[in-house]
Protein backbone atom coordinates (compact mmCIF):
# COMPACT_ATOMS: atom_id res chain seq x y z
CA UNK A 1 -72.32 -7.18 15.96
CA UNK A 2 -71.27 -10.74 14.95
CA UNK A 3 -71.02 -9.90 11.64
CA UNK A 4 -68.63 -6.59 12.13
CA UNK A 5 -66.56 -8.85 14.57
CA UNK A 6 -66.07 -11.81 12.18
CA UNK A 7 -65.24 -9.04 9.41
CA UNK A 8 -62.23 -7.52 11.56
CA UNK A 9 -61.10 -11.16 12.64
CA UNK A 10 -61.01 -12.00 8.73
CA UNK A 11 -59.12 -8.54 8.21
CA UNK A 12 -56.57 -9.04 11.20
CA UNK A 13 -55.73 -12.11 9.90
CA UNK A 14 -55.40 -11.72 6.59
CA UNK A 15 -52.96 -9.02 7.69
CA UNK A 16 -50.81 -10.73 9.99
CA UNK A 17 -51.11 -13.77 6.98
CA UNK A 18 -49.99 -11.76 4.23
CA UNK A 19 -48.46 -8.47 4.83
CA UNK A 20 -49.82 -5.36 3.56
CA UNK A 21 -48.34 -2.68 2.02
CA UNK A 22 -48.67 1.24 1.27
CA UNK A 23 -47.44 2.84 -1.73
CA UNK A 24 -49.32 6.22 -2.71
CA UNK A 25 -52.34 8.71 -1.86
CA UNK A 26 -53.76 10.93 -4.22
CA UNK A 27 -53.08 14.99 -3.74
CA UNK A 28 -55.39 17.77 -5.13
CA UNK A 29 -53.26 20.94 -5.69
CA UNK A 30 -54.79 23.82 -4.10
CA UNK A 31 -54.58 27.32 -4.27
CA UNK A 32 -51.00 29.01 -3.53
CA UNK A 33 -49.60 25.30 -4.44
CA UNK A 34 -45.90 24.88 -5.24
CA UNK A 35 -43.81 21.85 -5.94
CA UNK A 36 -41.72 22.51 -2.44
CA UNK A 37 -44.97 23.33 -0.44
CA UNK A 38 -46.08 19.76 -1.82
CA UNK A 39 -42.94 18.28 -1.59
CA UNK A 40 -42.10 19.24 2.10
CA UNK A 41 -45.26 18.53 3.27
CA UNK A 42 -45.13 15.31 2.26
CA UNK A 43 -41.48 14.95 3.51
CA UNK A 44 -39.77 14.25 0.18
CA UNK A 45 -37.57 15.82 -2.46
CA UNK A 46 -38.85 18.08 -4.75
CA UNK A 47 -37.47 15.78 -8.23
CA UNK A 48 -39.05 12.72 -6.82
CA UNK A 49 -42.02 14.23 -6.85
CA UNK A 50 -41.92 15.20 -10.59
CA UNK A 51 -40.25 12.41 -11.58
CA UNK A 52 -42.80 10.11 -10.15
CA UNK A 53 -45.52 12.01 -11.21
CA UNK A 54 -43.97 12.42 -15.06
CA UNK A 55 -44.38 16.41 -14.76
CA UNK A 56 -42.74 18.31 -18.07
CA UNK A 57 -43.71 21.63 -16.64
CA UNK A 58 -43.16 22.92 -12.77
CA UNK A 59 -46.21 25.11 -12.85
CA UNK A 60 -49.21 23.56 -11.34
CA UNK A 61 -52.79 24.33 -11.55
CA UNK A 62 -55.54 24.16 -8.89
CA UNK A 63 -57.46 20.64 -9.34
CA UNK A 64 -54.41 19.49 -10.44
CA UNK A 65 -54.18 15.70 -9.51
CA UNK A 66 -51.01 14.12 -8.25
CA UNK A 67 -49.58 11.02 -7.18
CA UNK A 68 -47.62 11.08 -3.59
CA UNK A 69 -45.24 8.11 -3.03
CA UNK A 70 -45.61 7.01 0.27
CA UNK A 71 -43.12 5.55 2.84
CA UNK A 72 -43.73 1.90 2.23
CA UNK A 73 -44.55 -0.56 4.89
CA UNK A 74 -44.47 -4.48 5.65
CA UNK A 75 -46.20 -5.88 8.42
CA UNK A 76 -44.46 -9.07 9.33
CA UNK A 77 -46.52 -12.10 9.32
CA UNK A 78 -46.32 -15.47 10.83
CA UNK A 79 -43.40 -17.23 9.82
CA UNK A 80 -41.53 -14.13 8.74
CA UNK A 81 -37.76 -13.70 9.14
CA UNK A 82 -35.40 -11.17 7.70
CA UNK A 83 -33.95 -13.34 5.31
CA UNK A 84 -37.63 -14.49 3.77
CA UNK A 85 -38.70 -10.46 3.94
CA UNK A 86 -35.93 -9.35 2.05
CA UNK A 87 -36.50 -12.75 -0.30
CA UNK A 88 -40.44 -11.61 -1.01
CA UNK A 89 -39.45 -7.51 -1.33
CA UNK A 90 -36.26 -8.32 -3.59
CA UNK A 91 -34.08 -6.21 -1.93
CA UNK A 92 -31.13 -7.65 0.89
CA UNK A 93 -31.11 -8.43 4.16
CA UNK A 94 -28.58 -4.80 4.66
CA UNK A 95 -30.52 -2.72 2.47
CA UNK A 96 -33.55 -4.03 5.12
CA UNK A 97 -31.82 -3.22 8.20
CA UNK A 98 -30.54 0.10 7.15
CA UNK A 99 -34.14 0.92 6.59
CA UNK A 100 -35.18 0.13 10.17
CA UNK A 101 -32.64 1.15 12.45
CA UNK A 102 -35.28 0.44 15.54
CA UNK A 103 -34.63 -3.32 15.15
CA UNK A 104 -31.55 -4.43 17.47
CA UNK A 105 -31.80 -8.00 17.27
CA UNK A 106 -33.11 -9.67 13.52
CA UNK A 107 -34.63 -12.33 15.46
CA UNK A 108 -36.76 -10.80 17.75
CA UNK A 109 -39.39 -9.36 15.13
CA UNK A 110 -43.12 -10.44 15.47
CA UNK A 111 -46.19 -10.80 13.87
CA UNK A 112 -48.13 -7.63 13.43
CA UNK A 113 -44.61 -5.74 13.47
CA UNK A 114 -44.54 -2.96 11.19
CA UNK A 115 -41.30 -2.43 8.78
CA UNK A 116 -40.36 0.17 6.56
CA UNK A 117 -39.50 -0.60 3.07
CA UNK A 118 -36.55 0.95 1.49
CA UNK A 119 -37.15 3.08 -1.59
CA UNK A 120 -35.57 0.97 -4.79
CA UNK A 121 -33.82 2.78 -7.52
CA UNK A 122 -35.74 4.82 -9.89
CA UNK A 123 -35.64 3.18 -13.01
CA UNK A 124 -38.05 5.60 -14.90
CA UNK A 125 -37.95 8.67 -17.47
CA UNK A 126 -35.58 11.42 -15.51
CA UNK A 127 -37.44 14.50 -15.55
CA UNK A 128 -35.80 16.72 -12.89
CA UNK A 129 -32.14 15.82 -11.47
CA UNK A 130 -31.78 16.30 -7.88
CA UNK A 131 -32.91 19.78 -6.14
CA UNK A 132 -30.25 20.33 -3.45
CA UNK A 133 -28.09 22.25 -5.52
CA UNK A 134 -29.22 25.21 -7.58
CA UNK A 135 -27.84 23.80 -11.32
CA UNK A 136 -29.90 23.71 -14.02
CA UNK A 137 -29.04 21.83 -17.80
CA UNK A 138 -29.45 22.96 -20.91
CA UNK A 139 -30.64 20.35 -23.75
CA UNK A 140 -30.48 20.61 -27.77
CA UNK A 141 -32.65 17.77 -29.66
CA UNK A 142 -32.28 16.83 -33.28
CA UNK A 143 -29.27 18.03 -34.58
CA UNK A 144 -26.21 18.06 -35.44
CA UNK A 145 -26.95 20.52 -38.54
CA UNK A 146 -25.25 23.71 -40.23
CA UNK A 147 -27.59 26.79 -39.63
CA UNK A 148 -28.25 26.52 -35.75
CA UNK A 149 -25.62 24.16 -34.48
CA UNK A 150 -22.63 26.60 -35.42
CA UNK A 151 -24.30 29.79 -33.44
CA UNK A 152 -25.07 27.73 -30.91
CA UNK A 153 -21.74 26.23 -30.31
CA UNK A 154 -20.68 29.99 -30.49
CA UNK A 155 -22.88 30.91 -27.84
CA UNK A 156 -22.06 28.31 -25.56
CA UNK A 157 -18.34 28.90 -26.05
CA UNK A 158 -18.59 32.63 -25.69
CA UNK A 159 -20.71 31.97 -22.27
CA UNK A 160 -18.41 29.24 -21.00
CA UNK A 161 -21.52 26.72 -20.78
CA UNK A 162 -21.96 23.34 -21.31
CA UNK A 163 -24.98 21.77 -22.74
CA UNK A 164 -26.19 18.01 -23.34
CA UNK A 165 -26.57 17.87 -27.37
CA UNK A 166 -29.39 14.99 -27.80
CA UNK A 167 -28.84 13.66 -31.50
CA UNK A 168 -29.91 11.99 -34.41
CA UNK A 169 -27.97 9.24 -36.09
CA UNK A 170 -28.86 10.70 -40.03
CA UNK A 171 -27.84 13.88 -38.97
CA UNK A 172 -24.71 12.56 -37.12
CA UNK A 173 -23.63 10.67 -40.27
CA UNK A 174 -24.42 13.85 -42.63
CA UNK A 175 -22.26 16.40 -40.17
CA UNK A 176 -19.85 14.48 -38.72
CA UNK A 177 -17.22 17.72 -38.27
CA UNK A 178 -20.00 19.36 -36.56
CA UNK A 179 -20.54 16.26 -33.98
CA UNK A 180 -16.98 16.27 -33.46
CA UNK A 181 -16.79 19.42 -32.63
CA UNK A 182 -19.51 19.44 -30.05
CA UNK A 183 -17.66 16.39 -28.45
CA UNK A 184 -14.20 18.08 -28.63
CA UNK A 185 -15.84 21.58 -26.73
CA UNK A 186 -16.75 19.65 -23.92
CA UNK A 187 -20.71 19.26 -24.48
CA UNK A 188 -22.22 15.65 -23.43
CA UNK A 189 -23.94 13.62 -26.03
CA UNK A 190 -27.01 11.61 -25.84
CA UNK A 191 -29.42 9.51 -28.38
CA UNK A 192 -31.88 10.38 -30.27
CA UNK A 193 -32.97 7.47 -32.44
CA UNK A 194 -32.15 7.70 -36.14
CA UNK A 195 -34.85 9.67 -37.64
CA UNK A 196 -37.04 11.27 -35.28
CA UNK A 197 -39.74 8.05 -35.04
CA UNK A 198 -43.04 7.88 -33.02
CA UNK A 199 -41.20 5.18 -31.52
CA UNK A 200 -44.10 3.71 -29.52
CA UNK A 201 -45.01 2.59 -32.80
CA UNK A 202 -42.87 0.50 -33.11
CA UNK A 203 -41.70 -3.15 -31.70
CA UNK A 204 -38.68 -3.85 -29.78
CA UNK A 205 -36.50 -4.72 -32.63
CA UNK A 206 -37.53 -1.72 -34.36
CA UNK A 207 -36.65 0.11 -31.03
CA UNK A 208 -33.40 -1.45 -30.55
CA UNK A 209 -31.89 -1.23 -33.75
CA UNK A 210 -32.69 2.63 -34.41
CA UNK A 211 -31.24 3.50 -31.29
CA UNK A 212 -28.85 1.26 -31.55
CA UNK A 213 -27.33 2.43 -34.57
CA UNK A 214 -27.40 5.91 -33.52
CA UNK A 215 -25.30 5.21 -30.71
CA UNK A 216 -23.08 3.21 -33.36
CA UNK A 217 -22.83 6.22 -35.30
CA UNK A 218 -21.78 8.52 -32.35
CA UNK A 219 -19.49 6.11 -31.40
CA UNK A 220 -18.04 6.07 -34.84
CA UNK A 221 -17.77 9.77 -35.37
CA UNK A 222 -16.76 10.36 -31.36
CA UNK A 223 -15.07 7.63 -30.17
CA UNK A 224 -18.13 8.53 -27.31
CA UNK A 225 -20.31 5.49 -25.95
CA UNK A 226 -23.70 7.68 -25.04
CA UNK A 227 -25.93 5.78 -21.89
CA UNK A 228 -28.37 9.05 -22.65
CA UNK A 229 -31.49 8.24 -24.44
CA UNK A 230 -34.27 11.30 -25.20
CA UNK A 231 -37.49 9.25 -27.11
CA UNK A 232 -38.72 11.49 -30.03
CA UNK A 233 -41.94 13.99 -28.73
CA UNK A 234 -40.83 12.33 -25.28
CA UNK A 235 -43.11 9.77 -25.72
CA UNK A 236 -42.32 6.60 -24.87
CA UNK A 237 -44.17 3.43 -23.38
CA UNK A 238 -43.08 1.79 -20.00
CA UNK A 239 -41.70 -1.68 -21.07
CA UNK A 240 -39.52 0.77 -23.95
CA UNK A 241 -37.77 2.50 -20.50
CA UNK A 242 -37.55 -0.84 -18.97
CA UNK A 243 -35.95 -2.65 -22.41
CA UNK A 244 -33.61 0.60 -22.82
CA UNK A 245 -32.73 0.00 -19.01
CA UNK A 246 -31.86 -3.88 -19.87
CA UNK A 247 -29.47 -2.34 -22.77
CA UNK A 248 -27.91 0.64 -20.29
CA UNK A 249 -29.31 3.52 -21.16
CA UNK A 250 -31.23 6.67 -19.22
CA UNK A 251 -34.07 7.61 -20.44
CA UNK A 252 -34.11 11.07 -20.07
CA UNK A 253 -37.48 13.98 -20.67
CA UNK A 254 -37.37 17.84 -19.28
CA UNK A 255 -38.79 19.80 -16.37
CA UNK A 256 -38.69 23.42 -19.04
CA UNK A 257 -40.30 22.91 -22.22
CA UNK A 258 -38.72 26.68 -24.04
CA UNK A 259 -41.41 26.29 -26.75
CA UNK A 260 -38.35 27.54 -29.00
CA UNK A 261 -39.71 24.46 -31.66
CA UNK A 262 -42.96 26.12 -32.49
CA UNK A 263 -41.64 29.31 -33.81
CA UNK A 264 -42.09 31.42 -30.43
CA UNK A 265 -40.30 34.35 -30.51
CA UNK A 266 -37.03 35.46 -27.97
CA UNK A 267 -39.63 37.08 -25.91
CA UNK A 268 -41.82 34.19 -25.21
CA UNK A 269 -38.91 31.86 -24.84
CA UNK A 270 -37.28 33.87 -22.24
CA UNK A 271 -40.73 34.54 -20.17
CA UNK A 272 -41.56 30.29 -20.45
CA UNK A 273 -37.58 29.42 -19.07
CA UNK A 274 -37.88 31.92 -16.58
CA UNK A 275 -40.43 31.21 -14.94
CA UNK A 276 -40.42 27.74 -15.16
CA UNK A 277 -36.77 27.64 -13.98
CA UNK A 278 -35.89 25.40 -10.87
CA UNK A 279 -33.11 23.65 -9.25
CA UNK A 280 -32.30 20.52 -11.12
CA UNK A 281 -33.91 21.61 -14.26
CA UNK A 282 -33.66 20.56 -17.69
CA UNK A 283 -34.59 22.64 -20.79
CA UNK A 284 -35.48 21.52 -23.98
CA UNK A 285 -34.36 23.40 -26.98
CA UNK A 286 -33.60 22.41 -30.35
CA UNK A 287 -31.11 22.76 -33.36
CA UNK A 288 -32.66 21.99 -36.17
CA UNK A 289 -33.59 23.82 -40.08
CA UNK A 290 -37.15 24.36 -40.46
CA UNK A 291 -38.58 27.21 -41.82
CA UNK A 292 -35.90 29.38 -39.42
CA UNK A 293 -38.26 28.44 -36.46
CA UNK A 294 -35.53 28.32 -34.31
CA UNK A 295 -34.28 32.55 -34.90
CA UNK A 296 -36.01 33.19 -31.64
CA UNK A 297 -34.06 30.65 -29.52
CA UNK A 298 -31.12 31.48 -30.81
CA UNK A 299 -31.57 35.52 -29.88
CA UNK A 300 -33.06 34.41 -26.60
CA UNK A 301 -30.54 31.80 -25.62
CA UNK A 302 -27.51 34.55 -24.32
CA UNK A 303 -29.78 36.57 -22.74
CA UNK A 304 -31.25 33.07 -20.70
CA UNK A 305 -28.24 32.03 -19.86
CA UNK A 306 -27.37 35.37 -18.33
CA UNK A 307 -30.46 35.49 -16.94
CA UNK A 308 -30.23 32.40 -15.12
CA UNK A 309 -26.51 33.09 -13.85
CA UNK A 310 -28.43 36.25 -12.50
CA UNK A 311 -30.42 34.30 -10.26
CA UNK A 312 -27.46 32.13 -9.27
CA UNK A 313 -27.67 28.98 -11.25
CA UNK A 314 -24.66 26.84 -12.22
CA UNK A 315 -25.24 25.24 -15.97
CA UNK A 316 -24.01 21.31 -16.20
CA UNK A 317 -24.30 18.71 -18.13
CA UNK A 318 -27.03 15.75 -17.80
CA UNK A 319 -24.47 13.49 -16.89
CA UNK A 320 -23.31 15.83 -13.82
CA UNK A 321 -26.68 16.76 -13.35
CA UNK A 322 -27.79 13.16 -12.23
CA UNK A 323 -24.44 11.78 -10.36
């Protein structure tokens, strides 16, 4: 009995000595499972939850594990004032009180007091843009280049949508008409790298100057600075988001993988987009020359985006998509 009492003491104190705080619990997806089941439950939005949990696909499966951001909390401890809690979380005194509207007077908290921590700015890969609004973007890596490009420009003219054209800097040097004319329809443009690298291979020079010069080489052709960054494969390492985020850009991934790379026919790209389709979306497609693996996206891509006005989305750019 000692022994259990002396253990609590310890823990009570070590509490009111240090603070404590709560950050995520671990979620098994059951049966009948969806994003907004998990979401609401949970009492958050539907993109932080695939955002946070890096999810390139909004299917689930059962046994599926996930990660579910909690509410923080701060427990003050002895000592504690606003000023040295907002000091040790890095955030400001304001962005502490708007957090915890049930504290009248800043100098009446106490030891053993629990705070809520406001939620800092996402920094990481974008995934999904924000689910309130039923929008959805569309996404071409790896051009610009003069088989697909053209019809797809055509497309996207004849359909009155605009698309987010993720490009390479070679390809942006060798078709620089093409790039202008994606800029001058209205399409946003984002980076690349220069030739398509594994780029957790390599260091952070390596990093900085291929994408680096690809934004030079936009620039050049566009007179567009690009904040957009898509990594090759999207696959990138941590501290690569966090140096990109030191140099201004957004490093963003997709929620609808179309499969249109591999060869898949119109059929199978239409069936993967559909049902796969969610607010705040993005789909990855492609425009480049290989083998004419890309003859099924480019049958399939009117009839999507008809499809997907059908069910009442809005198309928009990544950079509308995320303001």
């Amino acid at each position: 009995m000692k022994k259990v009492f002396s253990f609590l003491t310890i823990l009570l104190f070590s509490i009111l000595s240090f603070g404590n705080f709560a950050h995520a619990a671990a979620y098994t997806v059951q049966s009948g499972d969806t994003l907004w089941k998990i979401a609401t439950k949970n009492n958050m939005t539907v993109e932080n939850l695939v955002n946070h949990n890096r999810l390139t696909s909004t299917l689930l499966s059962v046994g599926q594990k996930l990660d579910i951001p909690q509410a923080s909390k701060y427990t003050v401890v002895w000592g504690d004032t606003f000023y040295k809690i907002s000091v040790k979380l890095g955030i400001s005194t304001v962005q502490l009180k708007a957090a915890n509207p049930q504290i009248k007077d800043l100098n009446m908290i106490y030891p053993g007091q629990v705070l809520n921590i406001p939620e800092k700015t996402y920094n990481g890969m974008i995934y999904m843009g924000p689910s309130n609004k039923k929008v959805i973007a569309l996404t071409f890596d790896d051009g610009p280049e003069d088989v697909y490009t053209p019809q797809i420009l055509n497309i996207l003219r004849d359909k009155n949508v605009k698309a987010t054209f993720f490009v390479m800097g070679q390809q942006v040097r060798a078709y620089p008409d093409l790039m202008k004319q994606i800029h001058s329809e209205g399409h946003a443009i984002g980076n690349h790298t220069w030739n398509h690298p594994d780029i957790r291979t390599l260091t952070d020079s390596q990093l900085i100057q291929t994408v680096q010069s690809t934004s030079d080489e936009i620039e050049k052709v566009t007179g567009v600075k690009t904040n957009l960054f898509r990594p090759p494969y999207g696959a990138i390492n941590d501290n690569q988001i966090n140096t990109l985020n030191g140099l201004g850009y957004r490093s963003i991934s997709w929620t609808i993988d179309s499969y249109d790379w591999s060869g898949a026919n119109a059929n199978v790209i239409l069936s993967r987009v559909n049902v796969r389709a969610v607010p705040g979306g993005i789909v990855l497609l492609h425009n480049f020359k290989d083998q004419r693996k890309l003859d099924g996206m480019i049958e399939a891509l009117p009839i999507m985006i008809d499809n997907l006005r059908a069910q009442g989305y809005e198309f928009v750019t990544i950079p509308e998509l995320l303001k």
